[in-house]
Protein backbone atom coordinates (compact mmCIF):
# COMPACT_ATOMS: atom_id res chain seq x y z
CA UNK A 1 14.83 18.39 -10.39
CA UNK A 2 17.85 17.96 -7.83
CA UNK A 3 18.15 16.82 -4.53
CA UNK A 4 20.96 19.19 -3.39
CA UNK A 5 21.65 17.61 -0.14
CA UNK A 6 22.62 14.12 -2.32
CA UNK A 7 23.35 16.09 -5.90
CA UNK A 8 21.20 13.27 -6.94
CA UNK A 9 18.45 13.47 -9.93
CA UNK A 10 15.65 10.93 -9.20
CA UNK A 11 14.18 11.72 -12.24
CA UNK A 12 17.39 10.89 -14.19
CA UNK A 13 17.50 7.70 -11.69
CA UNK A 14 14.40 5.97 -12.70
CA UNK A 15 15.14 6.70 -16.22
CA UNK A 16 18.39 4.94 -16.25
CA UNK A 17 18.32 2.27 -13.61
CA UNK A 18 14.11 1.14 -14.39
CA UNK A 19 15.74 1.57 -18.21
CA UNK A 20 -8.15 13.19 -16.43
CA UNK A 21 -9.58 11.23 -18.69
CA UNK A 22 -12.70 9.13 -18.80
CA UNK A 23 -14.10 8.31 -14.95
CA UNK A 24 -15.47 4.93 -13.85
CA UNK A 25 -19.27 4.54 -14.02
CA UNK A 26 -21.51 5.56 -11.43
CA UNK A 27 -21.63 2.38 -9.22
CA UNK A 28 -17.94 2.48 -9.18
CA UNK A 29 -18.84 5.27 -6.00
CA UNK A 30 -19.14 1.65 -3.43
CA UNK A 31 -22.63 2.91 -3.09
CA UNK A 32 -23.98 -1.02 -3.40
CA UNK A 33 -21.38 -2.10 -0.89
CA UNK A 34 -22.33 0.84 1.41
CA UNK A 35 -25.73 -0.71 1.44
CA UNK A 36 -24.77 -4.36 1.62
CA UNK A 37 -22.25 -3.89 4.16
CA UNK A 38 -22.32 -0.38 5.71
CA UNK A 39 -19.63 -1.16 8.66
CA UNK A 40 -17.36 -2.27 6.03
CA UNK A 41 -18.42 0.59 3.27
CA UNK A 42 -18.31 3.35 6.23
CA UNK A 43 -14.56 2.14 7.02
CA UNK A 44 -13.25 2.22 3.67
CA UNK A 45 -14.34 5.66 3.36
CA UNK A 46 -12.59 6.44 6.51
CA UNK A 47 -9.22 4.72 4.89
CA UNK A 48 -8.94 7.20 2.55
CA UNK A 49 -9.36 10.08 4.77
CA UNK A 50 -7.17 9.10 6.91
CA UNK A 51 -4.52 8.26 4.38
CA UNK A 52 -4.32 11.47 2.82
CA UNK A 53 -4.38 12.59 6.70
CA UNK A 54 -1.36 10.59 7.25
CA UNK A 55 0.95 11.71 4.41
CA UNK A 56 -0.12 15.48 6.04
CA UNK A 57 0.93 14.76 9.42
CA UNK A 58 4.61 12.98 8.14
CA UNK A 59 5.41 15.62 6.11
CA UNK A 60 4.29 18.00 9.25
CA UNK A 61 6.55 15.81 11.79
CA UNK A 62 9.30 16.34 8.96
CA UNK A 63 9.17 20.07 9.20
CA UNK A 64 9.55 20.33 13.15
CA UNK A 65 12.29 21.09 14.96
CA UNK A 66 11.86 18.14 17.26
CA UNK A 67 12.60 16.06 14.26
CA UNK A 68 16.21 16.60 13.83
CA UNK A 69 17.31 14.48 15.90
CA UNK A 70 15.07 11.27 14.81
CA UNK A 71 16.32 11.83 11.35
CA UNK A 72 20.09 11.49 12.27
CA UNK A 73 18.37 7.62 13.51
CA UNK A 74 16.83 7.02 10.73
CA UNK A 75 19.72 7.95 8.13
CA UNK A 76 21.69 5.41 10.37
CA UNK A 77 19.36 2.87 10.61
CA UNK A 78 18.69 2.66 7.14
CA UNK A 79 22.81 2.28 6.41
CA UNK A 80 22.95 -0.18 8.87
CA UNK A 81 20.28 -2.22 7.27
CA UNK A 82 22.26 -1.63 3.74
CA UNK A 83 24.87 -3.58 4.88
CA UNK A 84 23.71 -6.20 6.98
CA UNK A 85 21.08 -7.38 3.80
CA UNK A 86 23.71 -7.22 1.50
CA UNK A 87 25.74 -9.71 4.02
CA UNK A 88 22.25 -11.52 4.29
CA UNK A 89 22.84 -11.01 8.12
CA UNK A 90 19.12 -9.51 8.97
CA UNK A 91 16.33 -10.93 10.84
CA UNK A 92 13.41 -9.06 10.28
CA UNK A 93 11.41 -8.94 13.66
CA UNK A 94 7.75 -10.11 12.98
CA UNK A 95 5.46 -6.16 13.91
CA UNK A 96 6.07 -2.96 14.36
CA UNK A 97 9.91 -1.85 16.12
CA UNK A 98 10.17 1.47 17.94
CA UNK A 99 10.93 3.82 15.48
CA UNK A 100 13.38 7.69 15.82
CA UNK A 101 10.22 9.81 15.96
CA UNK A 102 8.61 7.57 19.21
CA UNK A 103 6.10 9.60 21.23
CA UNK A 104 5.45 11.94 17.72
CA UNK A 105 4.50 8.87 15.75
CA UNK A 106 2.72 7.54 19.01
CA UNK A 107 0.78 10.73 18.72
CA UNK A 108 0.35 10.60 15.27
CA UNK A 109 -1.37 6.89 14.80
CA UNK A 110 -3.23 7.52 18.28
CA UNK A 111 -5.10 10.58 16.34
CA UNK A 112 -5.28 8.84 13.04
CA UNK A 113 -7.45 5.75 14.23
CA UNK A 114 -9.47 8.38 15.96
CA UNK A 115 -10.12 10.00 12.79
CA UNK A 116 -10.59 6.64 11.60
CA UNK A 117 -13.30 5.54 13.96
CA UNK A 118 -15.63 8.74 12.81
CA UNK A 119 -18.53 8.15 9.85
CA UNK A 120 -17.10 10.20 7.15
CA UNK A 121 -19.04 11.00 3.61
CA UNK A 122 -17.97 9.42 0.41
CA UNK A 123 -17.33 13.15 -0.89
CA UNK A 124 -15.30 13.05 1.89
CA UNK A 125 -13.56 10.06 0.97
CA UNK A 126 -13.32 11.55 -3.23
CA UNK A 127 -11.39 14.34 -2.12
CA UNK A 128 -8.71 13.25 0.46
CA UNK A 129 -6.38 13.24 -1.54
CA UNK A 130 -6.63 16.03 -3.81
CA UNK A 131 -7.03 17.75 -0.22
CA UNK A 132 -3.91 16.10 1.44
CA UNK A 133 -0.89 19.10 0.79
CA UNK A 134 2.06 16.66 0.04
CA UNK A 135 0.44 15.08 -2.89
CA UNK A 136 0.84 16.63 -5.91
CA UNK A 137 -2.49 16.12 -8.49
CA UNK A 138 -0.67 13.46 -10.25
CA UNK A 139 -0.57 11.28 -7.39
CA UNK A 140 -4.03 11.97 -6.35
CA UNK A 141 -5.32 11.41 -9.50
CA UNK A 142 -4.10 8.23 -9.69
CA UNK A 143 -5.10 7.33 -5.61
CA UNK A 144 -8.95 8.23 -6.75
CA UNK A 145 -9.20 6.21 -9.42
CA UNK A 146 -7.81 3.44 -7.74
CA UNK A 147 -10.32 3.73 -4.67
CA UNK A 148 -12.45 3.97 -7.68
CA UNK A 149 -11.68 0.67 -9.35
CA UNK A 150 -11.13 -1.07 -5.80
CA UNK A 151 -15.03 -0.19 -5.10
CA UNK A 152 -16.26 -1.45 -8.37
CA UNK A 153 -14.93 -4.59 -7.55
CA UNK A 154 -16.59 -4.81 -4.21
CA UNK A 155 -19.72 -3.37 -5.73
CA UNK A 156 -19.72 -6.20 -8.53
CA UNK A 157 -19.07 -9.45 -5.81
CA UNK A 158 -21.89 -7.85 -3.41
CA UNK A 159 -24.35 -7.23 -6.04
CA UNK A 160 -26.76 -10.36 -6.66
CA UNK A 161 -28.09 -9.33 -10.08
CA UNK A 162 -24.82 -9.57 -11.72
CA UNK A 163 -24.49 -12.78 -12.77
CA UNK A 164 -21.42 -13.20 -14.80
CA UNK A 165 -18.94 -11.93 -12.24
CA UNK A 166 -15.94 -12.52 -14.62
CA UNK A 167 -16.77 -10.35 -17.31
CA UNK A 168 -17.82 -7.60 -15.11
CA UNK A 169 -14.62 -7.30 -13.38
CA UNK A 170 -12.92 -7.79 -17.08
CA UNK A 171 -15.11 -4.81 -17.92
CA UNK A 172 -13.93 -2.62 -15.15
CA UNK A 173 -10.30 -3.49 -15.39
CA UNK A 174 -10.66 -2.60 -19.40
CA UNK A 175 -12.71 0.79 -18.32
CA UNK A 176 -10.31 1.58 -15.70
CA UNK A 177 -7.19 0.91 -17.94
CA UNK A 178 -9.24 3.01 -20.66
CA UNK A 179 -7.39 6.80 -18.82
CA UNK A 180 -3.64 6.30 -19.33
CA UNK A 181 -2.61 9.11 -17.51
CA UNK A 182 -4.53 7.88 -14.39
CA UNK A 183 -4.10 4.33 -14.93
CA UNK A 184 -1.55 1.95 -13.26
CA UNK A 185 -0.83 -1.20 -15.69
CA UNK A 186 -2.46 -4.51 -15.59
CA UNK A 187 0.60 -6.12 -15.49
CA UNK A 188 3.05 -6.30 -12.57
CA UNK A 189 6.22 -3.53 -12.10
CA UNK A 190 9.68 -4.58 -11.33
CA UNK A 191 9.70 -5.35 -7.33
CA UNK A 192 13.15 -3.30 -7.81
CA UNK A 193 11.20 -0.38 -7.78
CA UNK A 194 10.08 -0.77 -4.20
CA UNK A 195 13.31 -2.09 -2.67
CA UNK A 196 15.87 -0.58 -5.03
CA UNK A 197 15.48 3.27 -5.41
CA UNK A 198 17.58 5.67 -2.91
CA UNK A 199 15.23 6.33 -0.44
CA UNK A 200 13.83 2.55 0.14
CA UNK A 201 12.53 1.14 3.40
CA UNK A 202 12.22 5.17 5.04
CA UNK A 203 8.27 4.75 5.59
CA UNK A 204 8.49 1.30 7.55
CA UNK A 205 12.26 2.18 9.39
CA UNK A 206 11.40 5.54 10.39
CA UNK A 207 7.16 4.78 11.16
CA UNK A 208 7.11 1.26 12.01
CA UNK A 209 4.08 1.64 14.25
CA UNK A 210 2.20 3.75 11.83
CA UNK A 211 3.28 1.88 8.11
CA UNK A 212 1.76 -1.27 10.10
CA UNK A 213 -1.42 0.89 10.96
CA UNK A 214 -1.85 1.60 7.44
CA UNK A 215 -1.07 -2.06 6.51
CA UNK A 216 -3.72 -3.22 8.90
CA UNK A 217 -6.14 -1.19 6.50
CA UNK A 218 -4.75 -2.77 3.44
CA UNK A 219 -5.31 -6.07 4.67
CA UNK A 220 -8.69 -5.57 5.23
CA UNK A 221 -9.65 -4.62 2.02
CA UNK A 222 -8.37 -7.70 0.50
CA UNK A 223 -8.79 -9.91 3.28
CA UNK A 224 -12.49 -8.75 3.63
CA UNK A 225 -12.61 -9.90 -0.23
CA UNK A 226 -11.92 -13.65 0.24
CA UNK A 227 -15.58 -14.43 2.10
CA UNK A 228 -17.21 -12.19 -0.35
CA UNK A 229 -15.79 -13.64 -3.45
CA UNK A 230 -16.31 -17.69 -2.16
CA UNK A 231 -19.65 -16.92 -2.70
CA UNK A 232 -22.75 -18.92 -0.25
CA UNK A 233 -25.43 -17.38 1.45
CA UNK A 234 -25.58 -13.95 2.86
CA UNK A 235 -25.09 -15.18 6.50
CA UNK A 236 -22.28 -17.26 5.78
CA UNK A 237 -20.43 -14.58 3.87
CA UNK A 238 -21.47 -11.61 6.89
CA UNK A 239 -19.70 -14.06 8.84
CA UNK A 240 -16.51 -14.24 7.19
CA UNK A 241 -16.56 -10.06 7.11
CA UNK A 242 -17.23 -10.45 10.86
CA UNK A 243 -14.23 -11.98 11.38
CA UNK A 244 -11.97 -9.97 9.27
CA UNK A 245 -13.24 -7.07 11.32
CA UNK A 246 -12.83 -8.57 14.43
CA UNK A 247 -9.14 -8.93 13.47
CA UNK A 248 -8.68 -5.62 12.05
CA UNK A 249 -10.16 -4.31 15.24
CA UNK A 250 -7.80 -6.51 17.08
CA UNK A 251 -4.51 -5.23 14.86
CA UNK A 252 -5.48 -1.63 15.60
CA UNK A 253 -5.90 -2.46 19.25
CA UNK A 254 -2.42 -3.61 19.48
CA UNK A 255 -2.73 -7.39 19.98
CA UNK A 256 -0.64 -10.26 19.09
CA UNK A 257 -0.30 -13.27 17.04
CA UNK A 258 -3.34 -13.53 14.19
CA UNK A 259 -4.20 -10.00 15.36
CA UNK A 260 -0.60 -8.45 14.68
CA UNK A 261 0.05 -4.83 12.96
CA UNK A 262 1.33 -6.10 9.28
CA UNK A 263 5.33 -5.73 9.51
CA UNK A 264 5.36 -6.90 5.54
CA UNK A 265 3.20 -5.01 3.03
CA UNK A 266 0.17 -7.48 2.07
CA UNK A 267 -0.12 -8.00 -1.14
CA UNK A 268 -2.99 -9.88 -3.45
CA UNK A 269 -1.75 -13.31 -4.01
CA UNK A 270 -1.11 -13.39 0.21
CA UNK A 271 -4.56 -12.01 1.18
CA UNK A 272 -6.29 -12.39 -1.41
CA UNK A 273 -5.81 -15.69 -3.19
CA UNK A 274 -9.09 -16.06 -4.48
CA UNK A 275 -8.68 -12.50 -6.47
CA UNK A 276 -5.60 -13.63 -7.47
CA UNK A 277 -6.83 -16.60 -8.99
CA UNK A 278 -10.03 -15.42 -10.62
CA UNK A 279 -9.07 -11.77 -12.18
CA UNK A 280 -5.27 -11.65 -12.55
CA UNK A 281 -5.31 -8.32 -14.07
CA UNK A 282 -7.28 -6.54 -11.35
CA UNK A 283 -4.73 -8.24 -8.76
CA UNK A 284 -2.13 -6.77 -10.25
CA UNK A 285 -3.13 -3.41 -10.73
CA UNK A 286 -4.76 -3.33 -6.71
CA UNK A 287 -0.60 -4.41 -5.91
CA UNK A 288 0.64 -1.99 -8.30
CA UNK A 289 -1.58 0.79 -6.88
CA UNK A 290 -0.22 -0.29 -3.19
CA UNK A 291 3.70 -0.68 -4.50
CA UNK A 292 2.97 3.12 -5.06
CA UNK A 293 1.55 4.53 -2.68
CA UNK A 294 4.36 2.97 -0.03
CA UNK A 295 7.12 4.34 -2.12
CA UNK A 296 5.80 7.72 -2.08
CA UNK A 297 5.47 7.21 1.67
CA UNK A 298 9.40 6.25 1.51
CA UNK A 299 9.74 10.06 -0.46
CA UNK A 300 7.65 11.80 2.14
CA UNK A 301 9.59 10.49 4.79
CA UNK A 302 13.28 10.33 4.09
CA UNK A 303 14.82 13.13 4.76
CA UNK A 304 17.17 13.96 2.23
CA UNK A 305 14.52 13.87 -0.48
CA UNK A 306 14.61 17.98 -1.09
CA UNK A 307 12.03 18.43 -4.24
CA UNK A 308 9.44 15.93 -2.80
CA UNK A 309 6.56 16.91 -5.38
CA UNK A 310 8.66 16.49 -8.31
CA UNK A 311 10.22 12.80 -6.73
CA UNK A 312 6.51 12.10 -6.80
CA UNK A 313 5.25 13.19 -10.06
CA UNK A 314 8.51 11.14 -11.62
CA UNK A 315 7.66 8.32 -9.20
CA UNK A 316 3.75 8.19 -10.50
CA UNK A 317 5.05 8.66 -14.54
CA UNK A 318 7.00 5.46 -14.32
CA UNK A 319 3.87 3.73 -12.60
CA UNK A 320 1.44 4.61 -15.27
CA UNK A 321 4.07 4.03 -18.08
CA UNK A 322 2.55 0.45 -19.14
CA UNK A 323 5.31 -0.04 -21.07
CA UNK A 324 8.41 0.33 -18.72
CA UNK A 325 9.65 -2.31 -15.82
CA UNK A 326 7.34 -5.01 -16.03
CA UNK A 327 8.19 -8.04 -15.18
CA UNK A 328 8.81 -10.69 -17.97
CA UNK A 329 7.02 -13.42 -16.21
CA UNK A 330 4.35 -13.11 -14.09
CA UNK A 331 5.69 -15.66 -11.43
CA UNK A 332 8.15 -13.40 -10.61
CA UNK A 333 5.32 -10.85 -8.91
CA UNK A 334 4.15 -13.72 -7.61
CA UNK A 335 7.02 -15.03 -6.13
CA UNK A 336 7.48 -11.08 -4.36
CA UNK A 337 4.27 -11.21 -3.13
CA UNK A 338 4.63 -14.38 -1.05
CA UNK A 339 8.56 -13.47 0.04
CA UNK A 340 6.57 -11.21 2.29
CA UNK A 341 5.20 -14.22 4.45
CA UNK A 342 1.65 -14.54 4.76
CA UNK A 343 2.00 -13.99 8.88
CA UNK A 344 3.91 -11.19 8.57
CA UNK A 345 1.51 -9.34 5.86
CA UNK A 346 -1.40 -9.98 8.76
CA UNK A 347 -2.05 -13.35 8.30
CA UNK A 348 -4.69 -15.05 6.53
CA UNK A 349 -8.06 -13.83 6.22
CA UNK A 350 -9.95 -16.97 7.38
CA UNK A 351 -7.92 -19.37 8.42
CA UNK A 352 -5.48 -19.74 10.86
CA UNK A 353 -1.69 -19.68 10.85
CA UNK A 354 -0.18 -20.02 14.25
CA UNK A 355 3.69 -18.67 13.38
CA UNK A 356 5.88 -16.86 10.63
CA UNK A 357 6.50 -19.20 7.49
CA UNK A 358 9.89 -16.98 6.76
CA UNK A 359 12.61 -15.19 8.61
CA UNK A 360 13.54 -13.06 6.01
CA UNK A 361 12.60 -9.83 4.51
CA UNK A 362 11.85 -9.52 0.43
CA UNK A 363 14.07 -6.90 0.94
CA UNK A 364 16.96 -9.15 1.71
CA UNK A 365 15.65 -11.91 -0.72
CA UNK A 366 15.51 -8.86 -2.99
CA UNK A 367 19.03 -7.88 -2.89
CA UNK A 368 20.16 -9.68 -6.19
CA UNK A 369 17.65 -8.17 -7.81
CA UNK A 370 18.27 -4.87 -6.66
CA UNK A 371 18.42 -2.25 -9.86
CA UNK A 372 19.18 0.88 -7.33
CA UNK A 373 21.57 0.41 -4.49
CA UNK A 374 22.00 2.32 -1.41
CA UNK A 375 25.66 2.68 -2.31
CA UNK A 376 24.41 5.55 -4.32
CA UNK A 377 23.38 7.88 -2.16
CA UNK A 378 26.23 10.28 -0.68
């Protein structure tokens, strides 16, 4: 597997810079948060449609003519950012920056959140990504039962009757880790996988608009966990769902300040802290699973990736390795996770925070750590 514009391998990359099976059970499906919380159930149904629906229409934008043009940008825009975070002389901007492919990614999130805002089946849901064309079946193998394990644990928190919430989500996580060819580990991969391999950064430079579209809709699955897991009466947690809604809604609509696109991807111990703090192990698999899914983004879009389903299959075989890349202390995940700034990875889910807490990206506080320059592509 070559890329023949680059001569580069990145196969033979991962391997020397980063050194169907059993299903989940029945109520893994979210049918107990459909009922619980429909608006919330219905939407997370629509995420996955529309994310499969998303890698389609980037690798569609990739293949027309109109694009040639925007990827000359992008190439440049990504050197340019090379050099000024290895100088430490970036400011990332808090939200989404035009981007090369302007009124074709205008187009693009403008038909997604339509496609969003429709009621769409959980069979639906099952198959968008086996049904999205980019995606080879080892990467939608792995998506599924990753929507899979992310439902159990809303169907566990929303279900009264089970009482011992810790050993049910220890349960799933142990079930869900059961498939290793489907499974992502329970313990954290290198960050350098994110912001080191060749083709880093392509999804958010070249789509800033629409990688902060699909961040919104990672930050409300976690954010929408923290009223849910703190527990109290029904009303007080519908509440707290309310308002992460309200400032989805308001993210999607373009506002500002609390209700800003993501420009960071939002991670667990951001979000989430209350998940973070409870059930490690499902934390870390839920940021594994999203470390993923934007690097394969990054492979979609750059345009000098030529074999694109083989870059993924290699991509998703070091992911599910549980034995390769982790990191030796869990702090450091930890410490990647909050690099991100909580404002710019959509803010908090309940409380307030009026202005950034950083001025720098993890990709620049990355750059010691950085296993797989951009000094090697040529």
């Amino acid at each position: 597997m070559c890329f023949a514009s680059i001569r580069f391998s990145l196969v033979a990359s991962f391997l020397i810079v980063f050194s169907g099976g059993a299903t989940l059970c029945a109520q893994s499906s979210g049918e107990r948060l459909a009922s619980e919380l429909p608006q919330l159930g219905g939407l997370f149904n629509a995420f996955d449609v529309t994310q499969g629906a998303m890698f389609e229409r980037v690798a569609e934008i990739g293949r027309s003519g109109e694009s040639e043009a925007a990827f000359g940008e992008l190439r440049q825009a990504l050197n340019m950012q090379a050099e000024m975070e290895m100088g430490h002389g970036m400011m990332m901007a808090e939200g989404p920056m035009d981007g090369p492919f302007g009124a074709l990614e205008s187009q693009a999130v403008s038909e997604l959140t339509q496609l969003m805002r429709q009621q769409h089946s959980v069979s639906e849901a099952r198959e968008a990504f086996a049904n999205s064309e980019p995606l080879p079946s080892s990467a939608a193998g792995v998506f599924r039962r990753g929507r899979e394990f992310e439902a159990r644990l809303f169907d566990i928190y929303v279900d009264s009757s089970v009482g011992d919430k810790t050993a049910a989500v220890d349960a799933a996580v142990a079930e869900y880790l059961s498939d290793s060819d489907l499974a992502l580990p329970s313990r954290a991969k290198q960050p350098s996988l994110l912001t080191g391999h060749p083709f880093a950064n392509a999804f958010r430079t070249g789509y800033p608009e629409l990688a902060g579209w699909r961040w919104a809709q990672q930050w409300l699955k976690l954010a929408s966990l923290e009223p849910i897991m703190l527990g109290g009466d029904r009303a007080t947690t519908e509440a707290g769902v309310r308002t992460t809604l309200e400032r989805f809604n308001g993210k999607i609509e373009g506002m500002q300040g609390m209700s800003m696109l993501p420009s960071e991807l939002p991670m667990v111990p951001a979000i989430s802290p209350v998940l973070y703090s409870r059930h490690q192990a499902a934390a870390i698999i839920l940021d594994n699973l999203v470390l993923l899914e934007t690097i394969i983004a990054d492979l979609l879009v750059h345009p000098d990736v030529q074999d694109r389903g083989g870059s993924i299959d290699a991509v998703v075989s070091e992911f599910t390795n549980p034995q390769t890349n982790l990191v030796e202390r869990e702090e450091e995940h930890l410490l990647f996770a909050l690099r991100g700034g909580i404002f710019a990875q959509g803010g908090p889910a309940l409380g307030q925070l009026a202005a950034p807490e950083r001025n720098r990206s993890r990709a620049e506080m990355e750059m010691g750590h950085t296993s797989m320059p951009m000094t090697d592509m040529n």
